[in-house]
Protein backbone atom coordinates (compact mmCIF):
# COMPACT_ATOMS: atom_id res chain seq x y z
CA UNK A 1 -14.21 62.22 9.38
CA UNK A 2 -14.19 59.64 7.18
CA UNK A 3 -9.64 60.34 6.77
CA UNK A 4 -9.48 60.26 10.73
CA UNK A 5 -10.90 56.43 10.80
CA UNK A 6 -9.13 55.58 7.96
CA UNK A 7 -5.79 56.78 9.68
CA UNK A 8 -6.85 55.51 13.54
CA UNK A 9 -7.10 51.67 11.52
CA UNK A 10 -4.16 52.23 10.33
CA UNK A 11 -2.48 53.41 13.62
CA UNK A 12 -3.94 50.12 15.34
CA UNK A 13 -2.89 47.98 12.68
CA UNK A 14 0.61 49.49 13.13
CA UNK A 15 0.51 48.71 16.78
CA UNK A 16 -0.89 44.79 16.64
CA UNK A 17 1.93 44.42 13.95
CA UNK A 18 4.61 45.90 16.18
CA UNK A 19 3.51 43.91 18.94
CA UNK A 20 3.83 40.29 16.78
CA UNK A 21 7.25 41.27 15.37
CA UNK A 22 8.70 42.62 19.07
CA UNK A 23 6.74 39.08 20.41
CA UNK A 24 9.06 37.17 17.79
CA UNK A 25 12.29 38.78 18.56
CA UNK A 26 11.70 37.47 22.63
CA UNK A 27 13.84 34.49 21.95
CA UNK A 28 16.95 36.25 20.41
CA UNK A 29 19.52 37.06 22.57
CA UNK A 30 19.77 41.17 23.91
CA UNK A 31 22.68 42.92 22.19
CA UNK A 32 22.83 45.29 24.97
CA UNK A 33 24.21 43.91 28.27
CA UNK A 34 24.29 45.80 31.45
CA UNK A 35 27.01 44.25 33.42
CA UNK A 36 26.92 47.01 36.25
CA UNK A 37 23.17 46.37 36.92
CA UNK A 38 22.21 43.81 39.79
CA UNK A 39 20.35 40.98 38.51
CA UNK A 40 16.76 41.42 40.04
CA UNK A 41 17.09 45.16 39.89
CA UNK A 42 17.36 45.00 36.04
CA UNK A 43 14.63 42.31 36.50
CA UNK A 44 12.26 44.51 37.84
CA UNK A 45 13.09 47.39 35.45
CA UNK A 46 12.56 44.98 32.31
CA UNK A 47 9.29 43.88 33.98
CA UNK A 48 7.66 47.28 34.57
CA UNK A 49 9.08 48.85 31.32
CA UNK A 50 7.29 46.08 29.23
CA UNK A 51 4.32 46.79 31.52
CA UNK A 52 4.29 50.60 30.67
CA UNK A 53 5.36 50.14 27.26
CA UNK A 54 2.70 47.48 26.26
CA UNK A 55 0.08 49.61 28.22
CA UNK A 56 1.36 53.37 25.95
CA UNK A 57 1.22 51.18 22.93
CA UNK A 58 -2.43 50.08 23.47
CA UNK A 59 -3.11 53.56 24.11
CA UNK A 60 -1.22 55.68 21.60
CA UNK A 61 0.57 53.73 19.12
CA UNK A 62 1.47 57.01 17.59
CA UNK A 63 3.49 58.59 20.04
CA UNK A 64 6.96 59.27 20.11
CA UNK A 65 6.97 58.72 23.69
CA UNK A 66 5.61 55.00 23.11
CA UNK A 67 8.11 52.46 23.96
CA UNK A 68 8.11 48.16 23.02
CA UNK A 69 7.98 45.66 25.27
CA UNK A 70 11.88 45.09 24.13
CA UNK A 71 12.80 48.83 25.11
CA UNK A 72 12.86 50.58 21.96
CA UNK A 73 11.57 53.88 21.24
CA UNK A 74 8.91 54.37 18.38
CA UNK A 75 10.23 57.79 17.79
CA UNK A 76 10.50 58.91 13.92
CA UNK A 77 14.82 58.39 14.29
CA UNK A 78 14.00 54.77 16.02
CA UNK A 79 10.79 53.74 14.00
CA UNK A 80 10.72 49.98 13.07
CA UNK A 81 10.61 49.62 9.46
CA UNK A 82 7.34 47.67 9.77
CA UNK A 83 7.30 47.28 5.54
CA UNK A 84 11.12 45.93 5.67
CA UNK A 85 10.39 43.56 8.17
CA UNK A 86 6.97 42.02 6.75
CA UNK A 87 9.01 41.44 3.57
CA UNK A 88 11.47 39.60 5.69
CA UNK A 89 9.20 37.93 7.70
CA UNK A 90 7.30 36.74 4.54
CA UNK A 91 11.20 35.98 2.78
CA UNK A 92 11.80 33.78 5.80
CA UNK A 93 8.10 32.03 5.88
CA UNK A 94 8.39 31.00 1.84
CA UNK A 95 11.91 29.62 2.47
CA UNK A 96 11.00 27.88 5.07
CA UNK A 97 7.97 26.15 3.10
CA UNK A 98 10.14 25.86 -0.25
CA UNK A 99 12.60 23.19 2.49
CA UNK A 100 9.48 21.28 3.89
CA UNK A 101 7.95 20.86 0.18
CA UNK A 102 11.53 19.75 -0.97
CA UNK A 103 11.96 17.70 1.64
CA UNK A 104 8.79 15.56 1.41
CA UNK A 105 8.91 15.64 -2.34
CA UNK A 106 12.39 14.06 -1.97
CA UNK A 107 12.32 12.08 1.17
CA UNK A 108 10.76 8.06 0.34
CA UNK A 109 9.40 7.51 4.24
CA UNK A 110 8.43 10.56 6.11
CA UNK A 111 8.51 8.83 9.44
CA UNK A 112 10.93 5.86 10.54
CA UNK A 113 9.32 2.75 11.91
CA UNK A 114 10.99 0.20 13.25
CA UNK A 115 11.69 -2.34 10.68
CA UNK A 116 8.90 -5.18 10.94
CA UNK A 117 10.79 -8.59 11.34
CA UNK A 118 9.90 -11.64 9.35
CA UNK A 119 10.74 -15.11 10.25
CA UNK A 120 10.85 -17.03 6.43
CA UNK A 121 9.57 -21.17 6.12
CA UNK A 122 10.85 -21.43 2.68
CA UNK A 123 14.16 -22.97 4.06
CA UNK A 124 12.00 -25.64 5.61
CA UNK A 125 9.90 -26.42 2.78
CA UNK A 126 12.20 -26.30 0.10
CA UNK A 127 15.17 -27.85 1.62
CA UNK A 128 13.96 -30.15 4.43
CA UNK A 129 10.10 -31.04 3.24
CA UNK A 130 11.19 -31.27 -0.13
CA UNK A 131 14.00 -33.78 0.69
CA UNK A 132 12.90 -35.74 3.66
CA UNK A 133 9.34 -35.37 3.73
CA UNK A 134 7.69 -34.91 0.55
CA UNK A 135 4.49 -35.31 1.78
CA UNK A 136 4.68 -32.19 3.84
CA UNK A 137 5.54 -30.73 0.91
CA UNK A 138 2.90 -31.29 -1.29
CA UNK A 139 -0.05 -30.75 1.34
CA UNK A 140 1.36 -26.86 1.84
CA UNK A 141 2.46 -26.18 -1.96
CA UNK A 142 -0.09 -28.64 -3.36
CA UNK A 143 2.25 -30.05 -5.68
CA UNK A 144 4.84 -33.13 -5.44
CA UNK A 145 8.57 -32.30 -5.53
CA UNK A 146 9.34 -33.63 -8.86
CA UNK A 147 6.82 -31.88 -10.04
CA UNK A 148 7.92 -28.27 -8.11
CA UNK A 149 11.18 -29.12 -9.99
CA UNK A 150 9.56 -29.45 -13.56
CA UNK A 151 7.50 -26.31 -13.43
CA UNK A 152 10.39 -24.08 -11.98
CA UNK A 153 12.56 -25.43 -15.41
CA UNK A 154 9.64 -24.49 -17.52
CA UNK A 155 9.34 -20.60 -16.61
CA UNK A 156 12.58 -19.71 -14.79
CA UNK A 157 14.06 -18.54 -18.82
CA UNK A 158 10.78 -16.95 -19.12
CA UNK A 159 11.70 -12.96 -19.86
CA UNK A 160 9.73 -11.62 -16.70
CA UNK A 161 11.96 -13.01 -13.94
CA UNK A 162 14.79 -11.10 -15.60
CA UNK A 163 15.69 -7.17 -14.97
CA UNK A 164 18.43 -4.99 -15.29
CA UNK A 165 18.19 -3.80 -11.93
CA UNK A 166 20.60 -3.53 -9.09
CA UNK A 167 17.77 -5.30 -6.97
CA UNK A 168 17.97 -8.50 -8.71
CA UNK A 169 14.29 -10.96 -8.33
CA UNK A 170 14.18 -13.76 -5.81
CA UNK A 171 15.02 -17.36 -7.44
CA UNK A 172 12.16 -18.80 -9.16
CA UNK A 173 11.49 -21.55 -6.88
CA UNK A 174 11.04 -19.44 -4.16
CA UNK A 175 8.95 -17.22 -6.35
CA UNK A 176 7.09 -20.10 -7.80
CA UNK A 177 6.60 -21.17 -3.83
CA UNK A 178 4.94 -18.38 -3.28
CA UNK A 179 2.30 -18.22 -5.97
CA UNK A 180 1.55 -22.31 -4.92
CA UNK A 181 0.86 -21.23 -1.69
CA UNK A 182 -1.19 -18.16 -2.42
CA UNK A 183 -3.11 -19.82 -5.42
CA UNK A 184 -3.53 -23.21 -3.36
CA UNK A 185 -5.75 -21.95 -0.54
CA UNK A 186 -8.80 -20.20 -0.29
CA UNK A 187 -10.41 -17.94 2.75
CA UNK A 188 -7.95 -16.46 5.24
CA UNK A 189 -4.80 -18.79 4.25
CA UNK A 190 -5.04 -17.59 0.87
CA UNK A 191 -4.61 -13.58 1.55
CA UNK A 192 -1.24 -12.15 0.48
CA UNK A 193 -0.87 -10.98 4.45
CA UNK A 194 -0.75 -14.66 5.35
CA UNK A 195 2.12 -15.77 2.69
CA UNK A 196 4.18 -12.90 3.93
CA UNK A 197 4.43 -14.31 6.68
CA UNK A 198 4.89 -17.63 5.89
CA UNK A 199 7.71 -16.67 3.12
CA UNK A 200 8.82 -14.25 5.07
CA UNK A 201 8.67 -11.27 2.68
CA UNK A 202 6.71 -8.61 2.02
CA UNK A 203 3.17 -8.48 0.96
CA UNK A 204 3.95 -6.62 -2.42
CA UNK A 205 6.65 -9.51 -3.23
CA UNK A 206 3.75 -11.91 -2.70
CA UNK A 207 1.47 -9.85 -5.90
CA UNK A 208 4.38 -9.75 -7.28
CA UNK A 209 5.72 -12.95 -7.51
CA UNK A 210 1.94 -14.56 -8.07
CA UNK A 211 1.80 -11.89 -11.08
CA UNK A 212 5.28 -13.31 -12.54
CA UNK A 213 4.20 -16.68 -12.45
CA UNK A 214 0.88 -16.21 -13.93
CA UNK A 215 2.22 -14.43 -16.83
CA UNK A 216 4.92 -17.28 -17.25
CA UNK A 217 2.54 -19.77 -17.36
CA UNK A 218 0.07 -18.05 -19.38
CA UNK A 219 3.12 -18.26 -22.02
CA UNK A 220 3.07 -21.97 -21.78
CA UNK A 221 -0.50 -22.17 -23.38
CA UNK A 222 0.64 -23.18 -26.86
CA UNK A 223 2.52 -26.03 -25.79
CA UNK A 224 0.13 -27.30 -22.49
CA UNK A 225 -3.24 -26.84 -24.32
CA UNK A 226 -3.07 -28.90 -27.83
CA UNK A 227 -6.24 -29.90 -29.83
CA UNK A 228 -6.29 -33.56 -31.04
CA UNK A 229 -6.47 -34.81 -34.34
CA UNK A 230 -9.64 -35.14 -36.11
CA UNK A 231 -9.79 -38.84 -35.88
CA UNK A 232 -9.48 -38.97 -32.37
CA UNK A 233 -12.30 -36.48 -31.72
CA UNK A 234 -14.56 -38.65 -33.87
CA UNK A 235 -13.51 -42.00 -31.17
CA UNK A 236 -13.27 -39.61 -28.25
CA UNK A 237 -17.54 -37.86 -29.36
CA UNK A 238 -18.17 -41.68 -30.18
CA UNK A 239 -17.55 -42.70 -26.41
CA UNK A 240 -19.17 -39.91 -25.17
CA UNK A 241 -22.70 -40.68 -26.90
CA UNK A 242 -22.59 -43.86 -25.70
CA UNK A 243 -21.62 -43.43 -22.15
CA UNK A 244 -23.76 -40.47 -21.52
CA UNK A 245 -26.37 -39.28 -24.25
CA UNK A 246 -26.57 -38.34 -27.67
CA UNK A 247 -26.77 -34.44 -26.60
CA UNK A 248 -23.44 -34.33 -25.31
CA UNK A 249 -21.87 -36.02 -28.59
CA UNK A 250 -19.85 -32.68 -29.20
CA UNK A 251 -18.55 -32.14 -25.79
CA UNK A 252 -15.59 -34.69 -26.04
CA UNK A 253 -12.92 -32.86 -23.92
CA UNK A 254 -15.45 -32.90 -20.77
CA UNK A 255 -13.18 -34.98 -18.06
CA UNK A 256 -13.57 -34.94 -14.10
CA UNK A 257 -13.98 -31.09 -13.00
CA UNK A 258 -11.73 -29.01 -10.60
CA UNK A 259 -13.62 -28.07 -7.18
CA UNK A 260 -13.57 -24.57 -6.71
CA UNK A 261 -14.36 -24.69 -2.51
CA UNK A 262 -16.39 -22.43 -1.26
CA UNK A 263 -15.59 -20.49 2.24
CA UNK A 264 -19.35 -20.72 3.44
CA UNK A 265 -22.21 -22.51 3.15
CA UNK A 266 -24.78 -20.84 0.30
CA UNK A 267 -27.53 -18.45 1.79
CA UNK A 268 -29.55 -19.82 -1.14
CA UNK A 269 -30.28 -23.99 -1.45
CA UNK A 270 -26.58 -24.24 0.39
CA UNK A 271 -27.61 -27.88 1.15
CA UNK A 272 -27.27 -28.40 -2.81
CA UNK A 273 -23.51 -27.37 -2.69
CA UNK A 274 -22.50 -29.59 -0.13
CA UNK A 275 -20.13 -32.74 -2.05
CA UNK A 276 -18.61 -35.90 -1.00
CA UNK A 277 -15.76 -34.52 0.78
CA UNK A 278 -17.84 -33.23 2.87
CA UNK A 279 -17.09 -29.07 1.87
CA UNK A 280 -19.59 -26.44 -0.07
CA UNK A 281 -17.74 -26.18 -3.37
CA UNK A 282 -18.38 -25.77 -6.99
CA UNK A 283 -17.51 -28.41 -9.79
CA UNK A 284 -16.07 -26.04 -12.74
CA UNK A 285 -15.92 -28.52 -16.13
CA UNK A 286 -14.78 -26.94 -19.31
CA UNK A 287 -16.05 -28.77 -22.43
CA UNK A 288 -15.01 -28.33 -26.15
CA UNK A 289 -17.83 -28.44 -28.72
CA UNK A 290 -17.08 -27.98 -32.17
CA UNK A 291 -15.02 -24.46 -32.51
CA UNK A 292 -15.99 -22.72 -28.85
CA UNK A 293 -16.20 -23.64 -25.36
CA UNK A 294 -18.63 -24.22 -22.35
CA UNK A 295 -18.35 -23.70 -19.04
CA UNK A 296 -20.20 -26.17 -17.45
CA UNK A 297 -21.03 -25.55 -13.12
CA UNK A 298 -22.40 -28.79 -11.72
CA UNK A 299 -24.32 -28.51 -8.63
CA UNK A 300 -23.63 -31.21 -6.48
CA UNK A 301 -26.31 -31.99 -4.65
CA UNK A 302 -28.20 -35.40 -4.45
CA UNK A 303 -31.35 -35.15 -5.63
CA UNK A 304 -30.24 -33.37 -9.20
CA UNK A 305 -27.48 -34.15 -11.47
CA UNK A 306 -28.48 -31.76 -14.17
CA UNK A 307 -25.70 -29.56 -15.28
CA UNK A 308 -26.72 -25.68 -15.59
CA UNK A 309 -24.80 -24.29 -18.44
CA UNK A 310 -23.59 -20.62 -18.43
């Protein structure tokens, strides 16, 4: 009993199987063409032979009188190698993944856009602003021309705005533009989507360029950044004890802080951040005493001038 189940699920296995393959060879074109057979009479032939032939598969998918939907006998001397054509079936599937896995390993985009069109300012800035209206200049890149000029001759030998690529960089002004603008604004204007489009480039050149910079700078420390000699610290710690107390003797490199704005007003006491130019910001002061540094926040506010120290 238990050999007769076995062999019917094998039997309807058989059948389902010969059914997919004779399903997948609908599309290829008949060897065998009839030209002495009217059109709708072969029509009709094709339709009720696929009728009786799915129908005697269903029922006996055994029988050498069965017949496919395509017209071929299932007799032993026309059986369908079902074995042969799994393996081919399952040759064809893996070659067809092996070209799709080769192709997206290989391929850079997967799917063409249209290319996104930029409209650059740089020209206008650095050709126009810079010339004939300097003041332009400095209120978008924060600096003065003659100044833009000096920085771009201290880091444009600097080792990272040189490759051996067939890509070569951007020039460093325009490089330099772009970290000025990116560094020199806060909130929205200051997002590398928004100096894209200003410099007309890409958001990655904007990191990339701001990175460059930084690290050219950062090389400059040695020569920007010079302790004085010992007898001016003594005059420079002598003014300080008199102007202000005898506490802050040892901080003799304090000098006027840099305003770090702030894009909202505080949840917390945001009244006490609010300064004379009428923004939220923070006062960052950076005072030398003795062999390490303090960072000194000021909170402007008007009823307490007492730095916090962190």
């Amino acid at each position: 009993m238990l050999e007769e189940v076995t062999e019917y699920h094998h039997q309807q296995k058989r059948a389902r199987f010969q059914h997919m393959v004779s399903e997948l060879f609908d599309d290829l074109p008949s060897s065998d063409t009839q030209s002495n057979v009217d059109a709708s009479e072969s029509s009709s032939l094709s339709s009720s032979s696929s009728i009786s032939s799915l129908s005697s598969a269903s029922v006996n998918p055994g029988s050498p009188s069965s017949v496919t939907h395509l017209g071929y006998g299932t007799s032993d001397s026309e059986d369908v190698d079902s074995d042969g054509l799994q393996d081919k079936l399952f040759e064809q599937g893996d070659a067809r993944i092996r070209t799709l896995t080769i192709g997206i390993l290989t391929a850079r985009i997967l799917e063409l856009y249209p290319p996104v069109k930029k409209s650059s300012q740089l020209d206008l800035y650095l050709i126009e602003f810079r010339r004939d209206h300097p003041d332009r200049f400095r209120k978008k890149l924060r600096v003065s021309p003659p100044v833009f000029d000096r920085l771009v001759e201290l880091i444009e030998n600097h080792n990272i705005f040189h490759n051996n690529s067939n890509a070569p960089q951007l020039p460093v002004s325009i490089q330099l533009s772009i970290f000025l603008v990116h560094v020199g604004h806060y909130g929205n204007a200051s997002s590398p989507e928004y100096v894209a489009h200003w410099a007309g480039v890409s958001v990655g050149m904007v990191i990339n360029a701001t990175h460059r910079c930084l690290i050219g700078f950062l090389s400059l420390h040695d020569e920007a950044v010079m302790m004085p000699p010992e007898e001016e610290k003594e005059r420079a710690k002598e003014y300080v004890e008199v102007a202000t107390c005898p506490e802050w003797r040892n901080g003799f490199l304090l000098v006027d802080g840099t305003k770090f704005p702030l894009f909202q007003k505080p949840g917390l006491h945001g009244e006490a951040w609010f300064d004379k130019n009428k923004d939220y910001s923070i006062d960052c002061q950076v005072r030398e005493r003795s062999s390490w540094a303090l960072c000194t926040c000021l909170l402007v506010s008007r009823s307490s001038a007492c730095p916090k120290t962190f």
